[in-house]
C-alpha atoms as a PDB file:
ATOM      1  CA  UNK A   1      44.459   1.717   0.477  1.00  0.00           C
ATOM      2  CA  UNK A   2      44.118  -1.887   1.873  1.00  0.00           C
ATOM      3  CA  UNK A   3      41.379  -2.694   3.807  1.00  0.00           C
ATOM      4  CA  UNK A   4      41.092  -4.866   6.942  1.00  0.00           C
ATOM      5  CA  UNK A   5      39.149  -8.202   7.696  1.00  0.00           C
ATOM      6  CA  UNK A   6      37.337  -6.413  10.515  1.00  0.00           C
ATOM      7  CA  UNK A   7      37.022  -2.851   8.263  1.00  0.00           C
ATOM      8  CA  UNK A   8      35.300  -5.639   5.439  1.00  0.00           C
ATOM      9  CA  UNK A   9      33.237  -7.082   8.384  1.00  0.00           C
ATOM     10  CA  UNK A  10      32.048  -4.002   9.578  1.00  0.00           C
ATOM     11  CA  UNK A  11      30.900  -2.542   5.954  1.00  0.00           C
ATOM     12  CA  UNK A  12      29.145  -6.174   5.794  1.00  0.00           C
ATOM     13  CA  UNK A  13      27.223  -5.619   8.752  1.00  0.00           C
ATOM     14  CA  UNK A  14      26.198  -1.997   8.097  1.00  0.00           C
ATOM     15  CA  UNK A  15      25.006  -3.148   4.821  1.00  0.00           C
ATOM     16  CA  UNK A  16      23.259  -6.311   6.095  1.00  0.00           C
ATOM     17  CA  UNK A  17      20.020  -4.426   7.334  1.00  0.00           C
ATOM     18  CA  UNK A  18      19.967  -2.405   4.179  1.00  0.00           C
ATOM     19  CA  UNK A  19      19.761  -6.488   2.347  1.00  0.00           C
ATOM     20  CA  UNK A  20      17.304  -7.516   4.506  1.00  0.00           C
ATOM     21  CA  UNK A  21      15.060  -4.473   4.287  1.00  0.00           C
ATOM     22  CA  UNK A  22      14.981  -4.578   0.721  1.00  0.00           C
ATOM     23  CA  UNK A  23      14.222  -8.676   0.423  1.00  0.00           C
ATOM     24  CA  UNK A  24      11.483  -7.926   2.687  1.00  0.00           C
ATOM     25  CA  UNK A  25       9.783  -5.248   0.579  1.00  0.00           C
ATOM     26  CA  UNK A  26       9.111  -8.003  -1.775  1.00  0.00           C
ATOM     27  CA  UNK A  27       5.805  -9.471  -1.589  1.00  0.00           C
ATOM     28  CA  UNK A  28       6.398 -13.604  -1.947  1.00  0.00           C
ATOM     29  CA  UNK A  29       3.237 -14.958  -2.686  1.00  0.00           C
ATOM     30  CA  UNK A  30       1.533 -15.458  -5.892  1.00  0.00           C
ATOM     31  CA  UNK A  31      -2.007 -13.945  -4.806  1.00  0.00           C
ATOM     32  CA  UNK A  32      -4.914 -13.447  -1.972  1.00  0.00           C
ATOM     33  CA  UNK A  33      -8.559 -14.300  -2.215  1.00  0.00           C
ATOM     34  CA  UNK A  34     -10.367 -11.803   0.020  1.00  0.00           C
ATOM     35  CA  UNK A  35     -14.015 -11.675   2.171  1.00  0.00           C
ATOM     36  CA  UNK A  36     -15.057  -8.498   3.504  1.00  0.00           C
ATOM     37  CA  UNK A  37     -18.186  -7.461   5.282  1.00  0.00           C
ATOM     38  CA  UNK A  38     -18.874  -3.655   6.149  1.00  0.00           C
ATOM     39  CA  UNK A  39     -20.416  -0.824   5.627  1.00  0.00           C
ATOM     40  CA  UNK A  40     -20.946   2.128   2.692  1.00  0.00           C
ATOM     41  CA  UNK A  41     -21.243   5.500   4.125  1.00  0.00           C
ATOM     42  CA  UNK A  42     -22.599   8.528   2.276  1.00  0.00           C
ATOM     43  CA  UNK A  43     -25.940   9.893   1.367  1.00  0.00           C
ATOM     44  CA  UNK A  44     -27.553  11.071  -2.194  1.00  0.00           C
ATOM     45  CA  UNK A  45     -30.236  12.905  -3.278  1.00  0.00           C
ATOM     46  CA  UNK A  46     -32.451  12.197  -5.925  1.00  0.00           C
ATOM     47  CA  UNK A  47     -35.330  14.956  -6.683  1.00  0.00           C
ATOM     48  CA  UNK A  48     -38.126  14.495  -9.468  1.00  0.00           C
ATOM     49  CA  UNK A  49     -40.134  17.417 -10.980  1.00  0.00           C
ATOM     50  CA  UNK A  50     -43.228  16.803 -13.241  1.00  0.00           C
ATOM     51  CA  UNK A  51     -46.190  18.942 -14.676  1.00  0.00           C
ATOM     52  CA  UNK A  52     -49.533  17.617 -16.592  1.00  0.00           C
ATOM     53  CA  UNK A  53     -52.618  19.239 -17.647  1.00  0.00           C
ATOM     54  CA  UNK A  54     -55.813  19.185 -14.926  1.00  0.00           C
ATOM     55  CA  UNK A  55     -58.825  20.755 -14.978  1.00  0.00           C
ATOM     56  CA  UNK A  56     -57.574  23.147 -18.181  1.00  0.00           C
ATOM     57  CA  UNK A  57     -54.526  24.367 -16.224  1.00  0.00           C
ATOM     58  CA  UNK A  58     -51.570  23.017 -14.759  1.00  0.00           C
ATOM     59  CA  UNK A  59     -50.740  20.845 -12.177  1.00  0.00           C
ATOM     60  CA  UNK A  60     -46.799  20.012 -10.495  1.00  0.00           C
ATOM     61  CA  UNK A  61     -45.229  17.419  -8.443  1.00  0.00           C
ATOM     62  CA  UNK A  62     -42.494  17.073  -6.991  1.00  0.00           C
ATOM     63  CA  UNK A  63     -40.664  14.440  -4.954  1.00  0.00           C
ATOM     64  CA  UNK A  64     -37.419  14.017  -2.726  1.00  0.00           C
ATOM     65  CA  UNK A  65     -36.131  10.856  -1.507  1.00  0.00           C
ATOM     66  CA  UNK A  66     -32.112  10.688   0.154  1.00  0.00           C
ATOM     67  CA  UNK A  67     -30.419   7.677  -0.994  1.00  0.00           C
ATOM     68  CA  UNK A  68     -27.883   6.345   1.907  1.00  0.00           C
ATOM     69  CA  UNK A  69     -25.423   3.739   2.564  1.00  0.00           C
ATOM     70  CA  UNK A  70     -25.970   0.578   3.777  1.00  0.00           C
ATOM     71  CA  UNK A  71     -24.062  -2.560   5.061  1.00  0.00           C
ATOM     72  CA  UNK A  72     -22.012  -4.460   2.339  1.00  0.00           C
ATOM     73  CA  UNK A  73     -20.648  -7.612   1.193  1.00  0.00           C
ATOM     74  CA  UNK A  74     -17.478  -8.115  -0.774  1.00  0.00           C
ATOM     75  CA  UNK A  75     -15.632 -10.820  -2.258  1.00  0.00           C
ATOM     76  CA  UNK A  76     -12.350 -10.789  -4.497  1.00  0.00           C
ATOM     77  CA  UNK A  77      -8.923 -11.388  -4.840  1.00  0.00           C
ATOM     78  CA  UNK A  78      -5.513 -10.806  -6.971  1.00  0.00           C
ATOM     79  CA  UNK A  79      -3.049 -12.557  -8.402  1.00  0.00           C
ATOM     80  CA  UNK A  80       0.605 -11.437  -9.232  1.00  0.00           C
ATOM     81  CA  UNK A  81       1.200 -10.427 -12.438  1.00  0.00           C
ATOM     82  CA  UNK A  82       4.290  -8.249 -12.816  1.00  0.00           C
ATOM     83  CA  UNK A  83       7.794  -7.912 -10.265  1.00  0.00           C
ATOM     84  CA  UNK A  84       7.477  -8.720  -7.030  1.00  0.00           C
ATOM     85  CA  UNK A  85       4.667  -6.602  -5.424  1.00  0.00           C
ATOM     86  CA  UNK A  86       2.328  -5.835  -8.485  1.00  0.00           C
ATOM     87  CA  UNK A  87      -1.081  -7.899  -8.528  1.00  0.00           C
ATOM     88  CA  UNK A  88      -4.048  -6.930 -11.263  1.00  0.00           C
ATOM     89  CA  UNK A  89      -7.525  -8.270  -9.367  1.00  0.00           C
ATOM     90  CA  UNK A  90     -10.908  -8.122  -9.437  1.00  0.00           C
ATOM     91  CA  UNK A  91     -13.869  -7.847  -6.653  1.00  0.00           C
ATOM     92  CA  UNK A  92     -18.216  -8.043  -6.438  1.00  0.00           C
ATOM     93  CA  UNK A  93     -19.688  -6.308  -3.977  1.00  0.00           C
ATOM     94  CA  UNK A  94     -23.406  -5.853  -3.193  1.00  0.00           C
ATOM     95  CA  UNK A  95     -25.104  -2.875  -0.914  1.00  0.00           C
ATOM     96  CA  UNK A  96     -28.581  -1.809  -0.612  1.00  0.00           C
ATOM     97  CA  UNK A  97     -30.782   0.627   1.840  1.00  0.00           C
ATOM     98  CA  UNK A  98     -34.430   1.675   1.943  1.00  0.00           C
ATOM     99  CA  UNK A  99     -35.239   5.588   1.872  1.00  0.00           C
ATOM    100  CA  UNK A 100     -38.371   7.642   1.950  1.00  0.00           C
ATOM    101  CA  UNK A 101     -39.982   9.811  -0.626  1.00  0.00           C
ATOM    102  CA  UNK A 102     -41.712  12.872   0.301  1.00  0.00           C
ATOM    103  CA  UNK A 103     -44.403  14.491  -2.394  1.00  0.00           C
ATOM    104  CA  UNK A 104     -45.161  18.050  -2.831  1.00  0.00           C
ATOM    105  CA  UNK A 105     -48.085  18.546  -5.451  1.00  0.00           C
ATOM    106  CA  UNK A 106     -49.852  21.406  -6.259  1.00  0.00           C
ATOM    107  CA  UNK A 107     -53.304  20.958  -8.052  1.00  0.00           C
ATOM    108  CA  UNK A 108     -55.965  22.679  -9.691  1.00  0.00           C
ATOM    109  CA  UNK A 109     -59.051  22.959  -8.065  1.00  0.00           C
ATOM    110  CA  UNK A 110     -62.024  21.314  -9.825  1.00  0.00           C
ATOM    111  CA  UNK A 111     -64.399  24.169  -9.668  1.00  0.00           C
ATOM    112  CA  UNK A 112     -62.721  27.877  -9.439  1.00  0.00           C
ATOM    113  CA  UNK A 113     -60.028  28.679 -11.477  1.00  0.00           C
ATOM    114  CA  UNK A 114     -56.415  30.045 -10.407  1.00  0.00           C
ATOM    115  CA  UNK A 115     -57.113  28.389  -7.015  1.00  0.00           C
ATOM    116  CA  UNK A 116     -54.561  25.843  -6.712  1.00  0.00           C
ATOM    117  CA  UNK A 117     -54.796  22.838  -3.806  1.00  0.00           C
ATOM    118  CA  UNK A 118     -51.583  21.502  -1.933  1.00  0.00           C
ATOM    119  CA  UNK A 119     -51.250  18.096  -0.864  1.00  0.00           C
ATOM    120  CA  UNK A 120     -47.934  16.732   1.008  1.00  0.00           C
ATOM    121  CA  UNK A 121     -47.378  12.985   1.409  1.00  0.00           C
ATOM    122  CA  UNK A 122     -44.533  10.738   1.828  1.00  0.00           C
ATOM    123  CA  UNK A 123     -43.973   6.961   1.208  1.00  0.00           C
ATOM    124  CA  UNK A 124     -41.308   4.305   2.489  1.00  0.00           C
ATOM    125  CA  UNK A 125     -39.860   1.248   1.168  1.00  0.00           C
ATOM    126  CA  UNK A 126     -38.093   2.792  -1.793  1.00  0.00           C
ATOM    127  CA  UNK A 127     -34.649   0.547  -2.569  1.00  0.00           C
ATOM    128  CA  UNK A 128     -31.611   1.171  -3.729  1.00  0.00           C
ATOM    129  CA  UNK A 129     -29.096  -1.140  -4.527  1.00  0.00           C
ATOM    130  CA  UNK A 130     -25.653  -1.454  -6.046  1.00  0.00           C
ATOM    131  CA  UNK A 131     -23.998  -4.840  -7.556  1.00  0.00           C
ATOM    132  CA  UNK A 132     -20.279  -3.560  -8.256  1.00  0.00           C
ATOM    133  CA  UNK A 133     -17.475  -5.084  -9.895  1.00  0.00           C
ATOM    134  CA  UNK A 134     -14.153  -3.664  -9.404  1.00  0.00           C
ATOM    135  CA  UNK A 135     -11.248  -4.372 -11.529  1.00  0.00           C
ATOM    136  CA  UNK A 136      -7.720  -3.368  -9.812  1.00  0.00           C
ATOM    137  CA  UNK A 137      -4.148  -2.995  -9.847  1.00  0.00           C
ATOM    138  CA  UNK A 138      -2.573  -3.159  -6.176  1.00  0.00           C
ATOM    139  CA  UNK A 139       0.537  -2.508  -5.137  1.00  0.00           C
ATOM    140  CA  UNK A 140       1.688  -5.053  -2.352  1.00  0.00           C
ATOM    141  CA  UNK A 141       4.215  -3.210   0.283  1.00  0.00           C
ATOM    142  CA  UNK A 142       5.416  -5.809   3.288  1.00  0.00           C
ATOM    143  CA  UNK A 143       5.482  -3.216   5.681  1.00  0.00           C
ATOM    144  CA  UNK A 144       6.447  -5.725   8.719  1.00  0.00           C
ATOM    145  CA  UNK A 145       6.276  -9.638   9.515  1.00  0.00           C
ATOM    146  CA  UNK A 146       3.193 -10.990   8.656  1.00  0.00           C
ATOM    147  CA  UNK A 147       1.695  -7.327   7.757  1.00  0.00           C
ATOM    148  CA  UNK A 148       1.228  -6.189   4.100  1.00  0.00           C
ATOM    149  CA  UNK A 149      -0.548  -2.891   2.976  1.00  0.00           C
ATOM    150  CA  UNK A 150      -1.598  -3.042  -0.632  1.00  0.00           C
ATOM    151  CA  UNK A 151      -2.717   0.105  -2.316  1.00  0.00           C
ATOM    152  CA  UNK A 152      -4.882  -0.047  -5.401  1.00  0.00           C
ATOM    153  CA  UNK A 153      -7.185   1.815  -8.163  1.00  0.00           C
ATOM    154  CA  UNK A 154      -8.770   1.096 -11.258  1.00  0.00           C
ATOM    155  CA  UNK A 155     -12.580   1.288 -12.526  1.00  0.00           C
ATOM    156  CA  UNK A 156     -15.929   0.102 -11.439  1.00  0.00           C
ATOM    157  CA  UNK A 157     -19.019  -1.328 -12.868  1.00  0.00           C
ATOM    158  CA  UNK A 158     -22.011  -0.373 -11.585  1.00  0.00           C
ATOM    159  CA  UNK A 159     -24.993  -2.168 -11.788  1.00  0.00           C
ATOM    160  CA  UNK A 160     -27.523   0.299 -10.167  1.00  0.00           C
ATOM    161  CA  UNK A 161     -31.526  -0.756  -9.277  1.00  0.00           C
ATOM    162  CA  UNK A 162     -33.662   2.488  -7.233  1.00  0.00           C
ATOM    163  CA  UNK A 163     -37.427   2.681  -6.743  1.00  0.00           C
ATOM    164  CA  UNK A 164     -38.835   6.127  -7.991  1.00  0.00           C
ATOM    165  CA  UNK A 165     -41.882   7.734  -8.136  1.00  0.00           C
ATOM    166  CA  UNK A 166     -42.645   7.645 -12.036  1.00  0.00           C
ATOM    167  CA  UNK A 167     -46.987   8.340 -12.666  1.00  0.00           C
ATOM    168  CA  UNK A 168     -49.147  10.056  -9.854  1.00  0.00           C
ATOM    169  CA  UNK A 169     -53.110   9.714 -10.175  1.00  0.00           C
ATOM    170  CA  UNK A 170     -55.140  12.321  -8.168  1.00  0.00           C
ATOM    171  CA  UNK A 171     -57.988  11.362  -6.727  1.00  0.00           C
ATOM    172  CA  UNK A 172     -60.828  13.711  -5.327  1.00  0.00           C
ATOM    173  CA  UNK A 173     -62.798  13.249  -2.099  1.00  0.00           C
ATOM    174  CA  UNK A 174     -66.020  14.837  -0.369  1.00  0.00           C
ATOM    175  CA  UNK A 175     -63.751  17.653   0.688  1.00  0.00           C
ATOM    176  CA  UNK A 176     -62.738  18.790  -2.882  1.00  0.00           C
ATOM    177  CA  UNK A 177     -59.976  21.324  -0.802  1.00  0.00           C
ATOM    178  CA  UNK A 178     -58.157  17.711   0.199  1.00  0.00           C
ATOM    179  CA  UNK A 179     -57.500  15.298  -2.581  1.00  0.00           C
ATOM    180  CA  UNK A 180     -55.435  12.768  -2.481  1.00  0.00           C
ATOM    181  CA  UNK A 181     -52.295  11.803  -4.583  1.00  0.00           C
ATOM    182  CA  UNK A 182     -51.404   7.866  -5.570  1.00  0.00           C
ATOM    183  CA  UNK A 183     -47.967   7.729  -6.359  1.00  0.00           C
ATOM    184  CA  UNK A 184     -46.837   3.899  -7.057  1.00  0.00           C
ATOM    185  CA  UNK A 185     -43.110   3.178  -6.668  1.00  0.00           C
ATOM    186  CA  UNK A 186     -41.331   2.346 -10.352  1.00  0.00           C
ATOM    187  CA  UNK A 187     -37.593  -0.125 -10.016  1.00  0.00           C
ATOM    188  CA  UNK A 188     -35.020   1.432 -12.962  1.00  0.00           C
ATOM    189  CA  UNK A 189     -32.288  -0.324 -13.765  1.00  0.00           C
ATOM    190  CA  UNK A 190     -29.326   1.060 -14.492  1.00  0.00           C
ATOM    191  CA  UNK A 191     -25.869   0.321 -15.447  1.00  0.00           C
ATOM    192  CA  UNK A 192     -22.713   2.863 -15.588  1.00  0.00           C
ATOM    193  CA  UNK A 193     -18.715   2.661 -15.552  1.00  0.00           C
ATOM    194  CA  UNK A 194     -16.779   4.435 -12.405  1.00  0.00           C
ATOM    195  CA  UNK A 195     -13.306   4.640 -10.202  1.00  0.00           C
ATOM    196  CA  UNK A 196     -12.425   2.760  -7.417  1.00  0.00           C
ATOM    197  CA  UNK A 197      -9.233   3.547  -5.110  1.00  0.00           C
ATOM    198  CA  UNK A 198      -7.834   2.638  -1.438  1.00  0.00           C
ATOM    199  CA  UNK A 199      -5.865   0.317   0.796  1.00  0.00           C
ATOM    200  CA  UNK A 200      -5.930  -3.034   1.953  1.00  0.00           C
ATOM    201  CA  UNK A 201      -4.285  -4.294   5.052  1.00  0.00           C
ATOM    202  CA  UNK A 202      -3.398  -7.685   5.648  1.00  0.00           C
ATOM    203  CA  UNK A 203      -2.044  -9.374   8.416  1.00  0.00           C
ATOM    204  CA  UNK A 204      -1.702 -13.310   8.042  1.00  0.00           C
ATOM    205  CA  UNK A 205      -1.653 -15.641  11.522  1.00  0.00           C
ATOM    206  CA  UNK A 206      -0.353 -18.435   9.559  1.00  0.00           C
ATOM    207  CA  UNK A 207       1.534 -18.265   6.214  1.00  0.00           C
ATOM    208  CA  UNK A 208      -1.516 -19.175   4.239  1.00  0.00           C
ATOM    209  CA  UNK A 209      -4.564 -17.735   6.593  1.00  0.00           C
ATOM    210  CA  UNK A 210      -5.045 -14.192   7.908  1.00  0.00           C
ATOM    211  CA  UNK A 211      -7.343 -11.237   8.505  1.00  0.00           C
ATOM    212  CA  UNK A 212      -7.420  -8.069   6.674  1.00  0.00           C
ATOM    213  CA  UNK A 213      -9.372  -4.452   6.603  1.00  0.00           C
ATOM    214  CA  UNK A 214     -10.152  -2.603   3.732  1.00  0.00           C
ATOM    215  CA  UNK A 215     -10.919   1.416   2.654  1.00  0.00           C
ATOM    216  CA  UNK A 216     -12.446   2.129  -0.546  1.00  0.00           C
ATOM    217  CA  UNK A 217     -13.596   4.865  -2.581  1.00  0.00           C
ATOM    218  CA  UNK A 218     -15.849   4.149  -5.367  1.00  0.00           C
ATOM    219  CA  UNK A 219     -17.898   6.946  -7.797  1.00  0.00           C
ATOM    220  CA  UNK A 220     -19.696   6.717 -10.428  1.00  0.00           C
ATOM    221  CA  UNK A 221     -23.273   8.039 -11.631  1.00  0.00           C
ATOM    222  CA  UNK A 222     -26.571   7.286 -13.503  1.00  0.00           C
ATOM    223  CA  UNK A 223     -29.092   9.583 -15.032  1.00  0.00           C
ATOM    224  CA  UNK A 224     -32.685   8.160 -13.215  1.00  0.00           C
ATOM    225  CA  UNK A 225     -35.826   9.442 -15.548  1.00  0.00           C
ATOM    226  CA  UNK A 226     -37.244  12.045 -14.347  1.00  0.00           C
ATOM    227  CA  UNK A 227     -34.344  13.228 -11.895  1.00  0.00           C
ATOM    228  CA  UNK A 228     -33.578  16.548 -12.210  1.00  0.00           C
ATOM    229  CA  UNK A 229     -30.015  15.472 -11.987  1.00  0.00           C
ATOM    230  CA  UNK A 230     -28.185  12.411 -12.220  1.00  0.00           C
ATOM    231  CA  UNK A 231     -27.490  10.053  -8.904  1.00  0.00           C
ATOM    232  CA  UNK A 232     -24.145   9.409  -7.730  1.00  0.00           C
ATOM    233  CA  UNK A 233     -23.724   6.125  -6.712  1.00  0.00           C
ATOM    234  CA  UNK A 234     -20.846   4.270  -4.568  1.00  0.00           C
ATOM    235  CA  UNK A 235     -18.911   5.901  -1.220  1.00  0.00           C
ATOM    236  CA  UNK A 236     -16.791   5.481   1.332  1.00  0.00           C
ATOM    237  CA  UNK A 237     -16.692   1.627   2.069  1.00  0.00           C
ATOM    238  CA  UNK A 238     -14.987   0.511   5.348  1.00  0.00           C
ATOM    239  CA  UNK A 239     -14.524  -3.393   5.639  1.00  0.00           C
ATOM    240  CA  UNK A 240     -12.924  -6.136   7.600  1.00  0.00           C
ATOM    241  CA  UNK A 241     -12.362  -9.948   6.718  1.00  0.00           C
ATOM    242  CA  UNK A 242     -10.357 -13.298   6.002  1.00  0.00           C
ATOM    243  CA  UNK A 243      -7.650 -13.681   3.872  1.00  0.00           C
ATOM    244  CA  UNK A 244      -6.159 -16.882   2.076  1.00  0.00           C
ATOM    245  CA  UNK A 245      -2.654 -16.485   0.717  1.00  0.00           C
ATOM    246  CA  UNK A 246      -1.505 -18.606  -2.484  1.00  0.00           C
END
């Protein structure tokens, strides 16, 4: 069956948008270079349980503190490294927050036996922080002109400091029935390997300069002496920034 010049043109032009849509799911550039500022939601708990001999029996303590998000900064970027839309990168980002630690303590009384004494306090200005480095793979998807979504994974390293209540000192008064209970605040360090996952969106105002958003997920944990269980670390991170295109 021959076919006509007009039947060729019109298989061309059903075809043509086909072309066109699949040259622009290429992503073109080489790389990005990425600054973010936002914020890390979530909260943590971290809860401390401790006994030592007073008086020839036994005293506990106890302590609570919730560890929460806090604004972040993040910087990164990627660079193209296999096809068209593949780009391996890496990112730091920082967060920190101040919590509160509330004390429960239960303590022998100095005179009668089996007559325990219980003294509640609390004290602010623990810190948390997190210095993260995230290594990625991100898949680039031109989704429309000037707009790109990238999703990407890969793991974390967490670099974790928190401020926890590690000695208490009791201290009586007058009033034997009310002593009180120094607890000094102790910084552990801590460092530990997790995931991080999400999408960036970036939409570029001039072919080298743009603004973008980003949604992350990051995980990861660290055993904290004394904890009765370990502390997860990372969140949710919601972000928006610049973008610079190479």
């Amino acid at each position: 069956m021959k076919m006509t010049k007009a039947g060729i043109l019109a298989l061309c032009l059903c075809a043509a948008p086909r072309m066109v849509s699949g040259q622009t799911m290429q992503f073109t550039d080489k790389g990005y270079v990425g600054v973010n500022v936002g914020a890390q939601v979530g909260s943590h708990t971290i809860e401390t349980a401790s006994t030592f001999p007073l008086y020839d029996e036994t005293a506990s303590v106890s302590t609570s503190q919730d560890v929460k998000g806090g604004a972040f900064f993040d910087i990164g970027g990627a660079y193209r490294v296999y096809g068209k839309n593949l780009l391996a990168g890496i990112s730091y980002s920082h967060t920190s927050s101040d919590s509160t630690v509330s004390l429960n303590a239960s303590l022998p009384h100095p005179l009668f036996f089996d007559q325990p004494r219980t003294v509640t306090s609390s004290q602010s200005g623990a810190k948390h922080s997190e210095d993260v480095v995230n290594i990625f793979a991100i898949w680039m998807i031109p989704v429309a002109e000037k707009l790109d979504v990238g999703v990407f994974g890969g793991p974390s390293i967490f670099a974790v400091k928190q401020d926890t209540v590690d000695q208490v000192t009791v201290t009586e008064t007058a009033d034997l029935a009310h002593p009180t209970v120094s607890a000094p605040l102790n910084r552990v360090s801590k460092t530990t390997v997790g995931v991080n996952l999400g999408a960036d969106i970036q939409y570029m105002i001039t072919k080298r300069y743009g603004v973008g958003g980003t949604a992350r997920y990051t995980v990861g944990s660290v055993n904290i002496p004394g904890a009765k269980d370990s502390l997860t670390v990372g969140g949710f991170q919601i972000a928006v920034g610049a973008r610079v295109r190479f």
